[in-house]
C-alpha atoms as a PDB file:
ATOM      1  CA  UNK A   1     100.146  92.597 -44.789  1.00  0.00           C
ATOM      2  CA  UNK A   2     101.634  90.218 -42.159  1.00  0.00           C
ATOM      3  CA  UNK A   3     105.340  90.535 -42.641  1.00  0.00           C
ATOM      4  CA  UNK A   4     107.754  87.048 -42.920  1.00  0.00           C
ATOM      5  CA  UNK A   5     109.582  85.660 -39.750  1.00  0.00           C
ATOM      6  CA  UNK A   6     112.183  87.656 -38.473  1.00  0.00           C
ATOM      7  CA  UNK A   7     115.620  86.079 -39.650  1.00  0.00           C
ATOM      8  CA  UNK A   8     118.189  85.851 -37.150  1.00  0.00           C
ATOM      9  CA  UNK A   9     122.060  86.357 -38.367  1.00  0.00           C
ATOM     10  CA  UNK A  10     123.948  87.646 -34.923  1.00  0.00           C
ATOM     11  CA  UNK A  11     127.411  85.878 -35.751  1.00  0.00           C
ATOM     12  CA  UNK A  12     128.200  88.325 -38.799  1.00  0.00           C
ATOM     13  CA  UNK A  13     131.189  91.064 -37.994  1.00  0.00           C
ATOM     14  CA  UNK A  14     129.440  94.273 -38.103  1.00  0.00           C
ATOM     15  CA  UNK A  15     131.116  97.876 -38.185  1.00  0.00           C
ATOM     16  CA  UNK A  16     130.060  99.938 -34.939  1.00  0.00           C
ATOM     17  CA  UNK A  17     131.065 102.831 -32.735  1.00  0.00           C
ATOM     18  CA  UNK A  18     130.129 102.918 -29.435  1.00  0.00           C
ATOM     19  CA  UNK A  19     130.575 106.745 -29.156  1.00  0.00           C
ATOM     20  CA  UNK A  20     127.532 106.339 -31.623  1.00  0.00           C
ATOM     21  CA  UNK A  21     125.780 104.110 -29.884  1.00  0.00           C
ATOM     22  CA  UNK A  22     125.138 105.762 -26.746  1.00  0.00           C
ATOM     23  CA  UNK A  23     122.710 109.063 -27.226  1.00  0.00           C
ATOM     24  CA  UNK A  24     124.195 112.362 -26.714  1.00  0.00           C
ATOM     25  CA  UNK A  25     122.176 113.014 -24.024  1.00  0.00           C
ATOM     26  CA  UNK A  26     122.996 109.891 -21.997  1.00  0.00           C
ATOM     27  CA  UNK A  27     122.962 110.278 -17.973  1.00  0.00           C
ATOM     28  CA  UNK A  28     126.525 108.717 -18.156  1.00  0.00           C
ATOM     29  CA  UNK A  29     127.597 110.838 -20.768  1.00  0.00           C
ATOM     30  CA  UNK A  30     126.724 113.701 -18.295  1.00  0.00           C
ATOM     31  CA  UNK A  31     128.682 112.494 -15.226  1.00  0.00           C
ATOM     32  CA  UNK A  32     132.006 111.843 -17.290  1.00  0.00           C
ATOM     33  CA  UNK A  33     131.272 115.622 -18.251  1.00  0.00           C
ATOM     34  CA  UNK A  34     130.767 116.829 -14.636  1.00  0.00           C
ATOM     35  CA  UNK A  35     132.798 114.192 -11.975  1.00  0.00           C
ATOM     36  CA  UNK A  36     136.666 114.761 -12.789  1.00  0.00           C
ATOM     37  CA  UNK A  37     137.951 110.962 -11.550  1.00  0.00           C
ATOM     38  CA  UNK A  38     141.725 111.528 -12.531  1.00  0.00           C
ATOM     39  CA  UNK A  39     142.551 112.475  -9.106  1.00  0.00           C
ATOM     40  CA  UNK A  40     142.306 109.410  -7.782  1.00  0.00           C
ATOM     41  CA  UNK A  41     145.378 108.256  -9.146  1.00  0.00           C
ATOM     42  CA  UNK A  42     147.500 110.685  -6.905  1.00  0.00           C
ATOM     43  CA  UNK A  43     145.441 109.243  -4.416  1.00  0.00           C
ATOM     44  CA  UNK A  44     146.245 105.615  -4.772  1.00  0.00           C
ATOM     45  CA  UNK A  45     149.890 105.923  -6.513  1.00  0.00           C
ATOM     46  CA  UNK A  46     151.745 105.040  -3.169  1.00  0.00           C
ATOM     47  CA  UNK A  47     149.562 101.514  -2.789  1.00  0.00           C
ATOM     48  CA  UNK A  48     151.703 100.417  -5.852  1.00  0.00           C
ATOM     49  CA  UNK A  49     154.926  98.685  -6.168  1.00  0.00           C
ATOM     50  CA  UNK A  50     157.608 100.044  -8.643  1.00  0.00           C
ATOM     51  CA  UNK A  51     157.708  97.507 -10.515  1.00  0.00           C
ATOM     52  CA  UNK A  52     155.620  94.351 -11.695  1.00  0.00           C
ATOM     53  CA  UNK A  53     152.226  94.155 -13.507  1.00  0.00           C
ATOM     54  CA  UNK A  54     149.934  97.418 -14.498  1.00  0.00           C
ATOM     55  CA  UNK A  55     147.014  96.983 -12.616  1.00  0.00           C
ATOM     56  CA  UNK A  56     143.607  98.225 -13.428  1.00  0.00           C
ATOM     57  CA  UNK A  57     143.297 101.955 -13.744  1.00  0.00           C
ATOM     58  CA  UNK A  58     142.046 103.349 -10.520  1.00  0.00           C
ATOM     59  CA  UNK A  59     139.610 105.571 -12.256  1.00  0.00           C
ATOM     60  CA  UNK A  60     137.870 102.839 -14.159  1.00  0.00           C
ATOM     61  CA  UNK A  61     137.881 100.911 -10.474  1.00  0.00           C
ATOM     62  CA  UNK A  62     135.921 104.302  -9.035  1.00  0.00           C
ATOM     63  CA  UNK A  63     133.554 104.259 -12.291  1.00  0.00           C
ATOM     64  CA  UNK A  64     132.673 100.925 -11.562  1.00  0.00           C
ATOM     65  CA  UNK A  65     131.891 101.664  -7.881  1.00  0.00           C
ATOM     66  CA  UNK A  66     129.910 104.413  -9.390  1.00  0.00           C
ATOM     67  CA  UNK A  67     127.606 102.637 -11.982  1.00  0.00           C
ATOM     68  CA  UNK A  68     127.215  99.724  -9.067  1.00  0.00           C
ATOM     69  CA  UNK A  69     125.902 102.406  -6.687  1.00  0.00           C
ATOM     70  CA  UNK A  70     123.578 104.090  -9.494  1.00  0.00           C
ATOM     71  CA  UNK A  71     122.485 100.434 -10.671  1.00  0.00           C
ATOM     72  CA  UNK A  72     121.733  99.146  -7.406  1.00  0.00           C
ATOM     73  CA  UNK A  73     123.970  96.161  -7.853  1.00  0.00           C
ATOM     74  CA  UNK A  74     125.366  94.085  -4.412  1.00  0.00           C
ATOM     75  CA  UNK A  75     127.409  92.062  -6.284  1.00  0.00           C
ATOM     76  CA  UNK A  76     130.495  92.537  -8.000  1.00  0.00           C
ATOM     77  CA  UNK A  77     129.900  89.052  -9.959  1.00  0.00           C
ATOM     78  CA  UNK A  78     126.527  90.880 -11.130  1.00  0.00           C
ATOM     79  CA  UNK A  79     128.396  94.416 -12.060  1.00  0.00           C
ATOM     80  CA  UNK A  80     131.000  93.306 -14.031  1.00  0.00           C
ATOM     81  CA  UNK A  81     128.029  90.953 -16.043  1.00  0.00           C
ATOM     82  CA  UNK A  82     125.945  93.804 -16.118  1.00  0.00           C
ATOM     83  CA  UNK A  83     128.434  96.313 -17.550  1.00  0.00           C
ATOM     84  CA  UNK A  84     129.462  93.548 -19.930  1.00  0.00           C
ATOM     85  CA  UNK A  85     126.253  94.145 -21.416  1.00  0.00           C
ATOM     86  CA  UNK A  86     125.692  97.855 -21.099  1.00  0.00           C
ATOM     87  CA  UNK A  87     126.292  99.767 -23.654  1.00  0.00           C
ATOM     88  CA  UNK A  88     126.220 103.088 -21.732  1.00  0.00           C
ATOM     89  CA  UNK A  89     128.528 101.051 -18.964  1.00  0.00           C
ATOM     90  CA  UNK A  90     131.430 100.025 -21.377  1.00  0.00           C
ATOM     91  CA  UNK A  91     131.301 104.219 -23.014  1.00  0.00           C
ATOM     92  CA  UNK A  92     131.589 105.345 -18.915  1.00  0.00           C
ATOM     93  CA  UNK A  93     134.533 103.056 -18.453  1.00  0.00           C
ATOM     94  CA  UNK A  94     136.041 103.810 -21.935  1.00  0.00           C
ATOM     95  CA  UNK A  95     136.006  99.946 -22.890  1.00  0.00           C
ATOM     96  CA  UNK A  96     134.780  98.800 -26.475  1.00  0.00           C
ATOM     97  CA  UNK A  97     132.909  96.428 -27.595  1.00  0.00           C
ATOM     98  CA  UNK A  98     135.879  93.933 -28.054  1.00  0.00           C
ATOM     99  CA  UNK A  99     137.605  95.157 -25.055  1.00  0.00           C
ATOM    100  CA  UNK A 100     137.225  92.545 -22.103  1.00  0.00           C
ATOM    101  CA  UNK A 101     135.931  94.016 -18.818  1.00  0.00           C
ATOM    102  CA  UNK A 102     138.639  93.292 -15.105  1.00  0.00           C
ATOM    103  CA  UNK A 103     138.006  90.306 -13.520  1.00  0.00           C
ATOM    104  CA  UNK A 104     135.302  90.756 -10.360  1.00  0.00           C
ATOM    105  CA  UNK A 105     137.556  89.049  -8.575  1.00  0.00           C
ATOM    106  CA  UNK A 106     140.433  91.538  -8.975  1.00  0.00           C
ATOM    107  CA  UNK A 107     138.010  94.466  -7.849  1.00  0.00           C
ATOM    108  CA  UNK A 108     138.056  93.012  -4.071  1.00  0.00           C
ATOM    109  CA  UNK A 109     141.623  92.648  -3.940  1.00  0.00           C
ATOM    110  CA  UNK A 110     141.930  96.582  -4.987  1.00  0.00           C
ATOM    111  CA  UNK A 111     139.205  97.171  -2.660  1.00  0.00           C
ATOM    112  CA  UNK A 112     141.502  95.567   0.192  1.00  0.00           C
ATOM    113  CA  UNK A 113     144.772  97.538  -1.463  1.00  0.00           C
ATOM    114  CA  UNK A 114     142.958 101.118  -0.690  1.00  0.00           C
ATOM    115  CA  UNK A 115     141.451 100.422   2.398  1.00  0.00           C
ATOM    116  CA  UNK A 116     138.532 102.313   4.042  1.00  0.00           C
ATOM    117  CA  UNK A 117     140.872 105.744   4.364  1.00  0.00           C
ATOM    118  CA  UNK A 118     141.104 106.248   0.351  1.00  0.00           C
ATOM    119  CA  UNK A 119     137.170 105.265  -0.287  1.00  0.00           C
ATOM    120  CA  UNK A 120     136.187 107.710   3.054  1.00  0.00           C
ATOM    121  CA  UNK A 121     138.187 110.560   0.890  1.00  0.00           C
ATOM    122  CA  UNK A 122     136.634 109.713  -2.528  1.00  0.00           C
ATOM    123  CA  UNK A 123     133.144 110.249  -0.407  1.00  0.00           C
ATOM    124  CA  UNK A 124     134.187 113.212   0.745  1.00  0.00           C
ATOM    125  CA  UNK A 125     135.731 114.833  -2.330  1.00  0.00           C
ATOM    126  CA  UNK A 126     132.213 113.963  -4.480  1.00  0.00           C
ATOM    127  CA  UNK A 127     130.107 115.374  -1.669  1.00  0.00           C
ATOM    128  CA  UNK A 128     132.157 118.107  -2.009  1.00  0.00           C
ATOM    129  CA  UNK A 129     131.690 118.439  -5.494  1.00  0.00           C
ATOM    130  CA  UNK A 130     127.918 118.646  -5.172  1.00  0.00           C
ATOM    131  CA  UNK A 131     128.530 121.412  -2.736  1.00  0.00           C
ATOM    132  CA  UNK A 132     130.051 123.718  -4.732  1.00  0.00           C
ATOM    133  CA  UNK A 133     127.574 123.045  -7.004  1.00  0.00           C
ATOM    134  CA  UNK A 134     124.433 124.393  -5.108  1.00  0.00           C
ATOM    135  CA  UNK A 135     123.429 120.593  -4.701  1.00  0.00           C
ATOM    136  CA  UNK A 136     123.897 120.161  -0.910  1.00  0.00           C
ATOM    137  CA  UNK A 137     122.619 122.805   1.451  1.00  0.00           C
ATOM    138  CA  UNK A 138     122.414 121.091   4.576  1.00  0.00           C
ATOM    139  CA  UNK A 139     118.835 122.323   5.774  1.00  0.00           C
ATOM    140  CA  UNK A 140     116.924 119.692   5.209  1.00  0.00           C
ATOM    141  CA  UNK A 141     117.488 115.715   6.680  1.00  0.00           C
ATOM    142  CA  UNK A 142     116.079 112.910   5.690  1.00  0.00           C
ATOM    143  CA  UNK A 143     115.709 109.350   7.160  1.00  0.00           C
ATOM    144  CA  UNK A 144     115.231 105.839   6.042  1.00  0.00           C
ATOM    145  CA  UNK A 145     113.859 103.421   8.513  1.00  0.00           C
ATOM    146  CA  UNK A 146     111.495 100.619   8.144  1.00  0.00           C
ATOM    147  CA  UNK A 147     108.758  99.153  11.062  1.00  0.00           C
ATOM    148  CA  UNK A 148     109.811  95.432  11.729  1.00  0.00           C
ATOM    149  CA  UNK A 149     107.654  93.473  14.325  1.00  0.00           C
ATOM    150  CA  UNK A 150     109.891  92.551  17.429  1.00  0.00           C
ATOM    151  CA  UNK A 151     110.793  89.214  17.753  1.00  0.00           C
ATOM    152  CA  UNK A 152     109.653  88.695  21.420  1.00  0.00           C
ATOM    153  CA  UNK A 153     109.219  85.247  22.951  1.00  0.00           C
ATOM    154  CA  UNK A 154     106.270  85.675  24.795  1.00  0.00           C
ATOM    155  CA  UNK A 155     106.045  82.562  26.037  1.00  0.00           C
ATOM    156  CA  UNK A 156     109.239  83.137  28.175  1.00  0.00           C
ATOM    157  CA  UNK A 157     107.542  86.074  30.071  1.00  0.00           C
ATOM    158  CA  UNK A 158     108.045  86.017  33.753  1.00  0.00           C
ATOM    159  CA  UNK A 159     106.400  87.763  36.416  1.00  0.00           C
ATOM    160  CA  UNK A 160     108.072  90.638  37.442  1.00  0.00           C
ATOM    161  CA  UNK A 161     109.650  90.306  41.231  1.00  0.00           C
ATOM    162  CA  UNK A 162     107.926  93.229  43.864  1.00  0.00           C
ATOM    163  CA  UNK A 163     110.051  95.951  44.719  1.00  0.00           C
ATOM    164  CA  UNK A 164     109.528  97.724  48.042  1.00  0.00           C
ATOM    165  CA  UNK A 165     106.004  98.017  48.953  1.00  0.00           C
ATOM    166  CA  UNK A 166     103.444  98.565  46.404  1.00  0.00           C
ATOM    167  CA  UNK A 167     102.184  97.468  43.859  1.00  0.00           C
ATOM    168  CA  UNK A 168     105.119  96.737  41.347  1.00  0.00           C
ATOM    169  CA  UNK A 169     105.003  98.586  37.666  1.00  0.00           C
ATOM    170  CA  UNK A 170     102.877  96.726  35.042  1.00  0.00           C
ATOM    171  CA  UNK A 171     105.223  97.445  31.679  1.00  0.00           C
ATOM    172  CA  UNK A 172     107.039 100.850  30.417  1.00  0.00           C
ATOM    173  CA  UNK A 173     105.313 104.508  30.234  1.00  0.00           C
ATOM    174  CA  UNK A 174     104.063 105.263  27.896  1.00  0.00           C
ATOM    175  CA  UNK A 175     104.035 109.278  26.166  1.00  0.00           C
ATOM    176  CA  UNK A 176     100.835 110.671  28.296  1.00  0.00           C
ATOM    177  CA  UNK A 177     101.780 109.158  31.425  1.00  0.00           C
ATOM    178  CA  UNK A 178     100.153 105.482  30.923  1.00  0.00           C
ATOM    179  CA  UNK A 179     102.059 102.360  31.052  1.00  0.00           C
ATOM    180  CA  UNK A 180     101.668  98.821  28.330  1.00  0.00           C
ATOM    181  CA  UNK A 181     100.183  96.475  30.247  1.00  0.00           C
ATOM    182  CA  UNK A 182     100.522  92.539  29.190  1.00  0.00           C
ATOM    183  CA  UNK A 183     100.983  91.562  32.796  1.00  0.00           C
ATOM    184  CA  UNK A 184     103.663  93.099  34.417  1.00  0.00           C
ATOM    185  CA  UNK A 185     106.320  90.319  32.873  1.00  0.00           C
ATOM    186  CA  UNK A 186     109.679  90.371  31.276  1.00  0.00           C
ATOM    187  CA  UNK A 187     111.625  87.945  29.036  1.00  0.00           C
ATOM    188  CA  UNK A 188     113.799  85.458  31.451  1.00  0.00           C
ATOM    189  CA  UNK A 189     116.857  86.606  31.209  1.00  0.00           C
ATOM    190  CA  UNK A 190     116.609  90.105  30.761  1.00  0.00           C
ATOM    191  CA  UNK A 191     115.580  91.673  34.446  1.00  0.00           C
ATOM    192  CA  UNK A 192     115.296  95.328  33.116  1.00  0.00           C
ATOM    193  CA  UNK A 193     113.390  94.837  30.292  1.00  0.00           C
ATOM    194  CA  UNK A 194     109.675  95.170  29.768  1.00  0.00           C
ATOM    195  CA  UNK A 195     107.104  93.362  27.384  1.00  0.00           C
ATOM    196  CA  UNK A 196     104.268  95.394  25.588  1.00  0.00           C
ATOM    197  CA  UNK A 197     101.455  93.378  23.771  1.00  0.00           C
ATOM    198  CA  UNK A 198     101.974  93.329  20.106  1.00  0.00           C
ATOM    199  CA  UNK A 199     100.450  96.442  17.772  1.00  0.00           C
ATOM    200  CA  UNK A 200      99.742  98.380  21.459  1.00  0.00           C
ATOM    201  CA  UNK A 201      99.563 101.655  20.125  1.00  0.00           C
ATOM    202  CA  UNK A 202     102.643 104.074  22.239  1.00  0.00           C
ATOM    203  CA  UNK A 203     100.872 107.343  21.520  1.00  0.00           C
END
């Protein structure tokens, strides 16, 4: 039979453990198992004063750089929201339920504290990591690149001046030995460069 209206009641106190919460077999349960961050503190110890405020622990800092690389997040604004929610987030950073999350704005001041020499050796010590793991191999490369139409005014073509005798060359070669041809012009401007018609196949 059709069942009554779900109540909602979402302001009651309710007794939960987040180690319970997230499932054994959790991905971020496996890279707290197998990515040792505690080193990073050696790293980082001499970009402290003495004295003053504890600052955020530089491991949760690195887990957070982690889950915002595995999450595809841009934003630090949007990571520290996201993680808010996450269940799986707050277990990898070893914050509970009623523990409040660092400020995103604190994360680009530590960001600035480290500089580009202690993140370049955090990149190298994971890759190195996967190495002696059997995950890198180095025998295989792979690129990312995507085809973006040029940009070209067209309309600011010029006629290309004669050199010597002869009849001057009517665009770049092409592989095979041919040349583009879309009438011997170049972009004002730019005397060495050379304009191919749009989609003109280069093979």
């Amino acid at each position: 039979m059709l069942g009554p209206p779900k109540t909602r009641c979402l302001d009651r106190p309710v007794l939960a453990s987040l180690e319970a919460l997230v499932p054994a077999g959790h991905f971020y349960r496996h890279l707290d198992a197998v990515l040792d961050l505690t080193v990073v503190r050696e790293w980082v110890a001499g970009r402290y004063a003495e004295r003053g405020r504890p600052g955020i622990d530089p491991v949760v800092f690195f887990k957070l750089q982690l889950i915002m690389f595995f999450a595809g997040i841009r934003s630090e604004r949007q990571l520290i929201a996201a993680a808010n929610l996450n269940l799986a987030h707050r277990w990898y950073l070893g914050y509970h339920l009623d523990e409040p999350l660092p400020d995103h704005s604190s994360l680009s001041k530590i960001r600035a504290r480290y500089g580009l020499a202690i993140f370049r050796r955090f990149f190298d010590h994971v890759v190195g990591l996967c190495a002696d793991a059997g995950l890198v191999w180095g025998e295989e490369l792979f690129f990312d690149a995507t085809k973006v139409r040029a940009n070209a005014a067209m309309g600011s073509v010029a006629p290309r001046p004669a050199r010597g005798r002869g009849r001057p060359p009517r665009g770049p070669l092409r592989r095979g030995g041919g040349r583009c041809d879309r009438g011997g012009g170049v972009p004002r401007g730019e005397p060495r460069a050379s304009a191919c018609a749009a989609g003109h196949s280069g093979a």
